[in-house]
C-alpha atoms as a PDB file:
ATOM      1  CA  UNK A   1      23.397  71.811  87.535  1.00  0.00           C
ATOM      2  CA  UNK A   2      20.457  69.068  87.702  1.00  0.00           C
ATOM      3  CA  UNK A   3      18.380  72.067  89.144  1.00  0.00           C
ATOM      4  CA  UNK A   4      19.264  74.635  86.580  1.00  0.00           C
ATOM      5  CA  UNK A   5      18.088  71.983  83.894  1.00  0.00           C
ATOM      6  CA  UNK A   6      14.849  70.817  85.769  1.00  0.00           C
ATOM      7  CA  UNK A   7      14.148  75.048  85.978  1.00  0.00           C
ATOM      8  CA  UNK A   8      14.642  75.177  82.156  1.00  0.00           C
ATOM      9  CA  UNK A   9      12.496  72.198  81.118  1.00  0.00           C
ATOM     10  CA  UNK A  10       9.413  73.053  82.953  1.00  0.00           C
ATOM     11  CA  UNK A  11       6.697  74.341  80.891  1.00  0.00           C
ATOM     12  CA  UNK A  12       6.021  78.319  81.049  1.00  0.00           C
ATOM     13  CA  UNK A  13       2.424  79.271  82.308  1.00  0.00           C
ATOM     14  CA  UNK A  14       0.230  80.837  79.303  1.00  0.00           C
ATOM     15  CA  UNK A  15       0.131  84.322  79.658  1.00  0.00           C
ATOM     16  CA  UNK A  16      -3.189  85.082  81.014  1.00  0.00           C
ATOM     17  CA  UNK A  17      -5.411  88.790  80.227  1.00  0.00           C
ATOM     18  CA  UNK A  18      -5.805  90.843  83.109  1.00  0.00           C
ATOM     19  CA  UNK A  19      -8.799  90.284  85.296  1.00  0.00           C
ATOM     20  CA  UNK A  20     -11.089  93.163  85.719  1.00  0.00           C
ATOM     21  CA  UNK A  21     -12.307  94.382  89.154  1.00  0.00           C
ATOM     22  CA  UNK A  22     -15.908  92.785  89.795  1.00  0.00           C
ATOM     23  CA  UNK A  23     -16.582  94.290  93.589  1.00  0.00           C
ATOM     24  CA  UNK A  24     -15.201  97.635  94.750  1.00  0.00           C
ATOM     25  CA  UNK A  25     -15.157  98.906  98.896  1.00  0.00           C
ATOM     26  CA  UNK A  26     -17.618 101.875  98.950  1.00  0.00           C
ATOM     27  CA  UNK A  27     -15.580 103.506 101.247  1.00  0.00           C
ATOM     28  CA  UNK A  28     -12.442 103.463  99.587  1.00  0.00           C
ATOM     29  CA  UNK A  29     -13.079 103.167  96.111  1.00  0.00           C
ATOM     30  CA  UNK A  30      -9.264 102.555  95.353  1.00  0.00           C
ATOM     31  CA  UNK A  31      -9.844  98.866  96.849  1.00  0.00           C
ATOM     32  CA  UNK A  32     -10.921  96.226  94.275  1.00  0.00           C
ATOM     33  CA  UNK A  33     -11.079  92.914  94.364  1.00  0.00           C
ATOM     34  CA  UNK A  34     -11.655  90.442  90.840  1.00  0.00           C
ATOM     35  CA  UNK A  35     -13.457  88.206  92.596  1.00  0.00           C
ATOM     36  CA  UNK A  36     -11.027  84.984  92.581  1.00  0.00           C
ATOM     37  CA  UNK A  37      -8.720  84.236  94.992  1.00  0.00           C
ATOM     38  CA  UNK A  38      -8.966  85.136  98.744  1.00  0.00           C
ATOM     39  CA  UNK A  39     -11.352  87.582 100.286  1.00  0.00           C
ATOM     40  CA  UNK A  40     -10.020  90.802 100.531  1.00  0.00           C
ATOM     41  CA  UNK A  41      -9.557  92.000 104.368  1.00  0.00           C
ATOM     42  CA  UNK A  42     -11.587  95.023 103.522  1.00  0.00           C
ATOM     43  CA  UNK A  43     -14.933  92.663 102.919  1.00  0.00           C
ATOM     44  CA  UNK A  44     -14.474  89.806 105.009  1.00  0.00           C
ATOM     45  CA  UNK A  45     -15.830  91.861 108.078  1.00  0.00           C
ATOM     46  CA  UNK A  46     -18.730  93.498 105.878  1.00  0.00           C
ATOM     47  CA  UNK A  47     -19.592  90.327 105.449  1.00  0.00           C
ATOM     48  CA  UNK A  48     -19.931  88.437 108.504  1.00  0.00           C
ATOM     49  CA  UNK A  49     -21.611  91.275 109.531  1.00  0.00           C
ATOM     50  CA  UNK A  50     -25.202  90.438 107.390  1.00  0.00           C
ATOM     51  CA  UNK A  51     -24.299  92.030 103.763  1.00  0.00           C
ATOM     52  CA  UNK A  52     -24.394  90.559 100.354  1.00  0.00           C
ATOM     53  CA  UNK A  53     -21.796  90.083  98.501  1.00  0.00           C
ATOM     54  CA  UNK A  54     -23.908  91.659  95.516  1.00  0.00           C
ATOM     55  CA  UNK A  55     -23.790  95.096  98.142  1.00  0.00           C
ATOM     56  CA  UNK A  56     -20.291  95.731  96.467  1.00  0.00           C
ATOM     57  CA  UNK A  57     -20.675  95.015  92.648  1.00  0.00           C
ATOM     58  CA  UNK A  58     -19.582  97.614  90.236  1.00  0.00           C
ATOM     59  CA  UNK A  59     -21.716  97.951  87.285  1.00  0.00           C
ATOM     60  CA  UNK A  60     -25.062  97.208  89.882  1.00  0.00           C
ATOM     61  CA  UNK A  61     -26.462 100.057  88.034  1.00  0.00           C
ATOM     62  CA  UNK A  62     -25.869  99.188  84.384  1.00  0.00           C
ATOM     63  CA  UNK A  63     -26.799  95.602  85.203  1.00  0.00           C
ATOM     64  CA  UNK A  64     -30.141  97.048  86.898  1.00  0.00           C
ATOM     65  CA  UNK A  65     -30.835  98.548  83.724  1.00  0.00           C
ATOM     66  CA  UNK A  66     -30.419  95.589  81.787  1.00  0.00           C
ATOM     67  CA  UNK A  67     -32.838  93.647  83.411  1.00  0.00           C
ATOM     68  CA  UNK A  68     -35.963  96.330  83.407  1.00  0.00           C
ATOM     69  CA  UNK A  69     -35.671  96.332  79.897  1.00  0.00           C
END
């Protein structure tokens, strides 16, 4: 019983929007990652092995054009 009422009383998270993909795998494009959280396993060895992280961003071209004009 105490633990059903201690379940009931705690406060609900607020809902929060979905976070859109910021970095994409170029070689599976179906693998996203938001950018919070934990390093996905697909870029933690692309990584370490010399890239940027900027390598994988997915509007690099619309942001690109954005800054030459």
């Amino acid at each position: 019983m105490a633990n059903e009422a201690t379940r009931l009383n705690r406060k609900r998270r607020r809902p929060y929007p979905p976070v859109r993909p910021k970095y994409r795998n170029p070689k599976n494009p179906a693998e996203t990652w938001s950018g919070r959280g934990r390093l996905p396993r697909w870029l933690r060895p692309k990584l370490r092995g010399g890239r940027d992280l900027d390598d994988f961003l997915i509007e690099r071209a619309s942001a690109q054009k954005r800054q030459t004009n």
